[in-house]
C-alpha atoms as a PDB file:
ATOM      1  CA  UNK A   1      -9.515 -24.282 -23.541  1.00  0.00           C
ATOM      2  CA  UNK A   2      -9.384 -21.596 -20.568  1.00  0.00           C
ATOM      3  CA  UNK A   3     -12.770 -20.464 -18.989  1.00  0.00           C
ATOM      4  CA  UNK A   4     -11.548 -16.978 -18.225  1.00  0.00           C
ATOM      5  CA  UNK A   5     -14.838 -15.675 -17.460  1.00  0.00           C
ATOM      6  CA  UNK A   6     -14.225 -18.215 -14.731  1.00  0.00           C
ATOM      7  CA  UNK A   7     -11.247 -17.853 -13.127  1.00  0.00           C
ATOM      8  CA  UNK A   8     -11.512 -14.083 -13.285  1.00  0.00           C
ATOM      9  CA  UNK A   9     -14.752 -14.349 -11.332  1.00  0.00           C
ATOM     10  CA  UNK A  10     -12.781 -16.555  -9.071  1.00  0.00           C
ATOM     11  CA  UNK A  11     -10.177 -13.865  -8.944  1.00  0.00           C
ATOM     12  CA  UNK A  12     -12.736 -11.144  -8.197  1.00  0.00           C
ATOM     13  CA  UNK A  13     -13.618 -13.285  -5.458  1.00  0.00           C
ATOM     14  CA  UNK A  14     -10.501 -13.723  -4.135  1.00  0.00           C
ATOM     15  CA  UNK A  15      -9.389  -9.972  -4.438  1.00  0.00           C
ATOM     16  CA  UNK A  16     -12.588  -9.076  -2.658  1.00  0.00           C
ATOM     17  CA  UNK A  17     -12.293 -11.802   0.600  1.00  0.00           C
ATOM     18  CA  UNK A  18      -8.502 -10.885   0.848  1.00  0.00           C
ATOM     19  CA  UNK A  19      -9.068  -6.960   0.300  1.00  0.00           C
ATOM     20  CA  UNK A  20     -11.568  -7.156   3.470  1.00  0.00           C
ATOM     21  CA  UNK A  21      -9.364  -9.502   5.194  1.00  0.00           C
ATOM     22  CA  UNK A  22      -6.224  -7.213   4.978  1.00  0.00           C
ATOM     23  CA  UNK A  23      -7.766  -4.427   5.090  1.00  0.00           C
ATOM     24  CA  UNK A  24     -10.007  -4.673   7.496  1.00  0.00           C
ATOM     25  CA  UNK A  25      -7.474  -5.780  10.316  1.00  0.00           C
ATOM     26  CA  UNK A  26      -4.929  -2.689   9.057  1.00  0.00           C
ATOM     27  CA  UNK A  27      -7.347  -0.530   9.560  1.00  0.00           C
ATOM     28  CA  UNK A  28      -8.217  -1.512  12.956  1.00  0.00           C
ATOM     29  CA  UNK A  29      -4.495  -2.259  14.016  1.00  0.00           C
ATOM     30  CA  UNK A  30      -3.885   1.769  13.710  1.00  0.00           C
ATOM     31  CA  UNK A  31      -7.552   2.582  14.695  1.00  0.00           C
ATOM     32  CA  UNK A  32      -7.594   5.042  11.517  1.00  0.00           C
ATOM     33  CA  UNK A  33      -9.415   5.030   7.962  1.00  0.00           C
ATOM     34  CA  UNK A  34      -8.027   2.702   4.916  1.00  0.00           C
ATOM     35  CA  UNK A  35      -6.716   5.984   3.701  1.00  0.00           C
ATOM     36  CA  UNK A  36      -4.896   6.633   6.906  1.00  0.00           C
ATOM     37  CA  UNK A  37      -3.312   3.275   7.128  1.00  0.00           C
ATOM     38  CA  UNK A  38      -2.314   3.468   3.202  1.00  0.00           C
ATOM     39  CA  UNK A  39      -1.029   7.042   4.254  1.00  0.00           C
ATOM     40  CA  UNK A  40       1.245   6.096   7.468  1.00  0.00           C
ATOM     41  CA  UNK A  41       2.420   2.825   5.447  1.00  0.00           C
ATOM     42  CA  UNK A  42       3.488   5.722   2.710  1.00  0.00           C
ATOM     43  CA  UNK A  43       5.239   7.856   4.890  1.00  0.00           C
ATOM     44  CA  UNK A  44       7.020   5.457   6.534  1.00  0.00           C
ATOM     45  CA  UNK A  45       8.320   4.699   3.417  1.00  0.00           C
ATOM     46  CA  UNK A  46       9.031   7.884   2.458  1.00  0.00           C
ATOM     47  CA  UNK A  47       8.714  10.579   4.867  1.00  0.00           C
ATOM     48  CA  UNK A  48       8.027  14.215   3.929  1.00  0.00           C
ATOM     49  CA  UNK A  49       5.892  14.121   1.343  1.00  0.00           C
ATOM     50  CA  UNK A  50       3.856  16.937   0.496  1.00  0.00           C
ATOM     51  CA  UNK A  51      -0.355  16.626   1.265  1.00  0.00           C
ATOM     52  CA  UNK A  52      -0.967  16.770  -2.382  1.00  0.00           C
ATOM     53  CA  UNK A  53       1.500  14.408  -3.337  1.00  0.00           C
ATOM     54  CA  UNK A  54       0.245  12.382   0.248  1.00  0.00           C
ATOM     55  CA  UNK A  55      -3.230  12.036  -1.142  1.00  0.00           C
ATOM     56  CA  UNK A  56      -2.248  11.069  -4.654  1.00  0.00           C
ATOM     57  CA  UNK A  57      -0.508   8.490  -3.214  1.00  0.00           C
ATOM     58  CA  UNK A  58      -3.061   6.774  -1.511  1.00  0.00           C
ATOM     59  CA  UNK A  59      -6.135   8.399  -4.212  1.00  0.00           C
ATOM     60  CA  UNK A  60      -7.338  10.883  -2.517  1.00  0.00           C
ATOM     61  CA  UNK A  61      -7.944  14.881  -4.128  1.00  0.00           C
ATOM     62  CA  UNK A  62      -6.187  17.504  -2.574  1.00  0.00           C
ATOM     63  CA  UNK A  63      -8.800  18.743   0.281  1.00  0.00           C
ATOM     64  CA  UNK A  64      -9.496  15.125   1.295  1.00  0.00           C
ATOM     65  CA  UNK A  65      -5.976  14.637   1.788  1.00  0.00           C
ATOM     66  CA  UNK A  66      -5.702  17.632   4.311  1.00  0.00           C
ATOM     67  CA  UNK A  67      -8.450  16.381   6.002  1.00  0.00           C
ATOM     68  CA  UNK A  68      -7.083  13.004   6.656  1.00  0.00           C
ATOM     69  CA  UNK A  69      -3.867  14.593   7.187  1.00  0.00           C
ATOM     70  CA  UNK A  70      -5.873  16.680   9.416  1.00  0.00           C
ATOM     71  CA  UNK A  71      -7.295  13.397  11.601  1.00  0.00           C
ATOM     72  CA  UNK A  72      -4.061  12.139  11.281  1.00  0.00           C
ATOM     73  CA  UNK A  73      -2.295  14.596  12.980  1.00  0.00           C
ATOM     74  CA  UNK A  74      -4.721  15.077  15.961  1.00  0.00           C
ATOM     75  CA  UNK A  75      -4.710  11.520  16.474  1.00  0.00           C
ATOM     76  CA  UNK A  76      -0.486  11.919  17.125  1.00  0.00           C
ATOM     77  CA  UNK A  77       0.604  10.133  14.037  1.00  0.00           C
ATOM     78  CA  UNK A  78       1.782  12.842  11.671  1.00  0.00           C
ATOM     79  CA  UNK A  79       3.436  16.086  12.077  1.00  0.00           C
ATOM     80  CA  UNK A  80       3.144  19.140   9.673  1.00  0.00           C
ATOM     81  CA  UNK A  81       6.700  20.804   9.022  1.00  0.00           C
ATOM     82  CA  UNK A  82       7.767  23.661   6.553  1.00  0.00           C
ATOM     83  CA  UNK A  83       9.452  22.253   3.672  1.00  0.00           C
ATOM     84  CA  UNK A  84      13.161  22.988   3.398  1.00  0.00           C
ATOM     85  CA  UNK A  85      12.905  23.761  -0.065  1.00  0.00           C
ATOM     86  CA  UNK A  86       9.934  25.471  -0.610  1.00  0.00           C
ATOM     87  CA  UNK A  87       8.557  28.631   1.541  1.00  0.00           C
ATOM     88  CA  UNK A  88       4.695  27.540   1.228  1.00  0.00           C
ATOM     89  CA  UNK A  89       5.077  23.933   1.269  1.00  0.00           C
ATOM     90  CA  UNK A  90       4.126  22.235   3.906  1.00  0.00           C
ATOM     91  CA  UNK A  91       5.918  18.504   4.832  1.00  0.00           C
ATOM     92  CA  UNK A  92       4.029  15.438   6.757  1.00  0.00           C
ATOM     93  CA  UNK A  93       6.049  12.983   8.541  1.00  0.00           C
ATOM     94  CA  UNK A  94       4.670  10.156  10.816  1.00  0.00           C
ATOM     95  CA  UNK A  95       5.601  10.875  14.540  1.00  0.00           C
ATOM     96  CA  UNK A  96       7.091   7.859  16.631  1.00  0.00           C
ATOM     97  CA  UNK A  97       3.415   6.518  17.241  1.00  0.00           C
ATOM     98  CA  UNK A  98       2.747   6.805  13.535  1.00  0.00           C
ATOM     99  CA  UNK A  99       5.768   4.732  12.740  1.00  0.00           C
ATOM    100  CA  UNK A 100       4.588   2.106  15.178  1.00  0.00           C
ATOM    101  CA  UNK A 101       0.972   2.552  13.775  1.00  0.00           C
ATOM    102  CA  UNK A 102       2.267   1.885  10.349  1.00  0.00           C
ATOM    103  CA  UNK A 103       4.467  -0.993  11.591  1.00  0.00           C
ATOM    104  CA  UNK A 104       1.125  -2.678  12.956  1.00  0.00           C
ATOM    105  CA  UNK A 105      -0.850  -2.109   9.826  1.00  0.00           C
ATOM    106  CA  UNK A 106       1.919  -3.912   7.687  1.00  0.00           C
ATOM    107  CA  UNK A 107       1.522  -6.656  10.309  1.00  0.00           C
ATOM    108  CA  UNK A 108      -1.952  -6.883  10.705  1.00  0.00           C
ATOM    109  CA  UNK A 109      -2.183  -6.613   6.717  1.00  0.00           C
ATOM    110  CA  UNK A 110       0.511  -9.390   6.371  1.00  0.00           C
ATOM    111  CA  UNK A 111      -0.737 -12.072   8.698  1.00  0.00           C
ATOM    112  CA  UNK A 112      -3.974 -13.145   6.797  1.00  0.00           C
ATOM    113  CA  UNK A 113      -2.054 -13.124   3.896  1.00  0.00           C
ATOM    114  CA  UNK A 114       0.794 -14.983   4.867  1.00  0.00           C
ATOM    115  CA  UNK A 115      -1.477 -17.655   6.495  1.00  0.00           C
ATOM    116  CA  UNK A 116      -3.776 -17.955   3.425  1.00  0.00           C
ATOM    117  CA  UNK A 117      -0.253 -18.689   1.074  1.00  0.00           C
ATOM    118  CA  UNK A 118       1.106 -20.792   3.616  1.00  0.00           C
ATOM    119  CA  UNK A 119      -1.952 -22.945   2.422  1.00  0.00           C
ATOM    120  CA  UNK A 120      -0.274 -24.139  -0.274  1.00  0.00           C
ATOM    121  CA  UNK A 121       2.619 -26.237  -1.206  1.00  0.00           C
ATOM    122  CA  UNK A 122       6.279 -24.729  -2.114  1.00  0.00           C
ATOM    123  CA  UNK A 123       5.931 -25.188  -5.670  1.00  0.00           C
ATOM    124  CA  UNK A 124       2.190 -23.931  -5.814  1.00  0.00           C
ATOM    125  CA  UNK A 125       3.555 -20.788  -3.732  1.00  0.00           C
ATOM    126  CA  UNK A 126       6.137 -20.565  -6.496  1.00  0.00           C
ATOM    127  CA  UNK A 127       3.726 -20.333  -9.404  1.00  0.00           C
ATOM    128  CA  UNK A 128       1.421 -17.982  -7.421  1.00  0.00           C
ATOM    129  CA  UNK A 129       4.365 -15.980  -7.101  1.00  0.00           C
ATOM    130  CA  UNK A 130       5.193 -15.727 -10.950  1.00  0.00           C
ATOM    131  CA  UNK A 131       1.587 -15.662 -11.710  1.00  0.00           C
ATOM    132  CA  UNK A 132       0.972 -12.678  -9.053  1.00  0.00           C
ATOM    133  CA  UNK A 133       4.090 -10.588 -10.832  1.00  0.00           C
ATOM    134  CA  UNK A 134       2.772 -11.514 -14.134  1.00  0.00           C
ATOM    135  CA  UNK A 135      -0.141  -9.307 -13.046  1.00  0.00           C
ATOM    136  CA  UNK A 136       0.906  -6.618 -10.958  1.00  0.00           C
ATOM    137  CA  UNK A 137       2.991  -5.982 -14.011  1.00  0.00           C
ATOM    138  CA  UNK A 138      -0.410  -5.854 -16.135  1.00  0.00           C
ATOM    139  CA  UNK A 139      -1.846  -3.623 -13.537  1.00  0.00           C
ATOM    140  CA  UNK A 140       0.778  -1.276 -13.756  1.00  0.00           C
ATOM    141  CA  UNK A 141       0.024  -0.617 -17.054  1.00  0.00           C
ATOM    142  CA  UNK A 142      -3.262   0.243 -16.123  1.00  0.00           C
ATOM    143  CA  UNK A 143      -3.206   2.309 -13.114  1.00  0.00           C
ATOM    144  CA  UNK A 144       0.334   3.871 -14.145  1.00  0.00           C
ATOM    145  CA  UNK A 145       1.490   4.603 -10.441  1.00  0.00           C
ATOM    146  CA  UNK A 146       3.522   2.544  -8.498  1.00  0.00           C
ATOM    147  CA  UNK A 147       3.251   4.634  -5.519  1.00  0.00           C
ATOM    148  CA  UNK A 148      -0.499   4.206  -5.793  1.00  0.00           C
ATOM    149  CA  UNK A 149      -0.673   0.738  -6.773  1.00  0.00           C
ATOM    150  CA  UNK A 150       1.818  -0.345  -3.476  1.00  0.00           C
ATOM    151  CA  UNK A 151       0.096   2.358  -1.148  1.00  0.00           C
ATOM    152  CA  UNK A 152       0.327  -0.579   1.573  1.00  0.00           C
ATOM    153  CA  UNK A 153       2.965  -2.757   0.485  1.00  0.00           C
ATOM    154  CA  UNK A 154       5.555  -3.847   2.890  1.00  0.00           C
ATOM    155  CA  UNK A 155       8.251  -2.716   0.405  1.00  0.00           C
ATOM    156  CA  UNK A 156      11.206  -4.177   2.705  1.00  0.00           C
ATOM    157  CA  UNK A 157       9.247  -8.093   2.499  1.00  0.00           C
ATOM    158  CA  UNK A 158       8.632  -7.116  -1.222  1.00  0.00           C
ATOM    159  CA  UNK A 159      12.343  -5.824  -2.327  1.00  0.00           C
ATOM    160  CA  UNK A 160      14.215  -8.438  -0.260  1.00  0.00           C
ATOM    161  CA  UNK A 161      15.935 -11.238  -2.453  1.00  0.00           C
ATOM    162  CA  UNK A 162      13.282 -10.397  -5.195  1.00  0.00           C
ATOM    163  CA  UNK A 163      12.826  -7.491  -8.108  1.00  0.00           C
ATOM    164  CA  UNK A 164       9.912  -5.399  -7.090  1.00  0.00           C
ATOM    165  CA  UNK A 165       7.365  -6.220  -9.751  1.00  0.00           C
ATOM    166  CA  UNK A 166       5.882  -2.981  -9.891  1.00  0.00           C
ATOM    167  CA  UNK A 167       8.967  -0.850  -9.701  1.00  0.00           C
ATOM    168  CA  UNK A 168      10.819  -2.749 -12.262  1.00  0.00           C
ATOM    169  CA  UNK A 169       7.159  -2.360 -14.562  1.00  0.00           C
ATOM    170  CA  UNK A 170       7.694   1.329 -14.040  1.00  0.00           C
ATOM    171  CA  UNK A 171      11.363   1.094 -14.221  1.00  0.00           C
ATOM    172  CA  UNK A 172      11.128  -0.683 -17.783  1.00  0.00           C
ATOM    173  CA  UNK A 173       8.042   2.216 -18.980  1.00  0.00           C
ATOM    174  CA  UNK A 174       9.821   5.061 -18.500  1.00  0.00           C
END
């Protein structure tokens, strides 16, 4: 019989160490806020996105958002422009040295990762892998955002070879 109560303690555990691992060295790669690094990781992704949309993205309300939008763009890494499609909408894109930014975050998120898989053997990396898409399937039933949910995903690592587990989850809901 299982011990859940267990191995999710063992998972909280493990979310926590690797959250302030990854975390911890994004955020000082770009020398911004985890909210700023989720943000330039999103943008890079998707550039021109509205701040509203922005902070949803990375769970922030609507005045927070400007305000990191605001620290973002005196620190060089984002540029307001006028949306093309709408008169009082407003656009953020990452500038050059946001690009780069978000290109170090991704690494410095990345490495301790990497390392800690590269722990185990092929076939345990394997069933990690199932096990890990198993849940980030689960947890996009809960949170109901992929956007959110992969605010500092390397989506080229993720989508390459492999079916995104959380866009395919919100693929197969709607």
């Amino acid at each position: 019989m299982p011990d859940t109560e267990r191995t999710a303690n063992l998972l909280g555990a493990t979310a926590l160490a690797l959250t302030d691992l990854a975390l911890g060295g994004a955020t000082e790669a770009a020398k911004v806020s985890a909210s700023g690094a989720a943000a330039l990781v999103s943008l890079s992704a998707q550039p021109g996105l509205s701040v509203t949309e922005l902070g949803r993205r990375v769970g922030l309300t609507q005045s927070a958002a400007a305000r990191m939008v605001d620290s973002l763009e005196a620190a060089g890494l984002v540029e307001r422009k006028p949306s093309p499609w709408q008169a009082r909408m407003t656009m953020v894109e990452p500038t050059r040295a946001g690009r780069q930014a978000a290109r170090k975050v991704l690494a410095a998120r990345g490495g301790p990762l990497t390392d800690l898989v590269g722990a185990l053997g092929e076939e345990d990396q394997k069933t990690l892998g199932r096990l890990l898409t198993t849940l980030l399937t689960r947890l996009y039933d809960e949170v109901g955002d992929a956007q959110y949910l992969c605010r500092l995903c390397d989506r080229k690592c993720c989508a390459t070879g492999a079916m995104c587990p959380v866009g395919q989850a919100e693929r197969d809901q709607r």
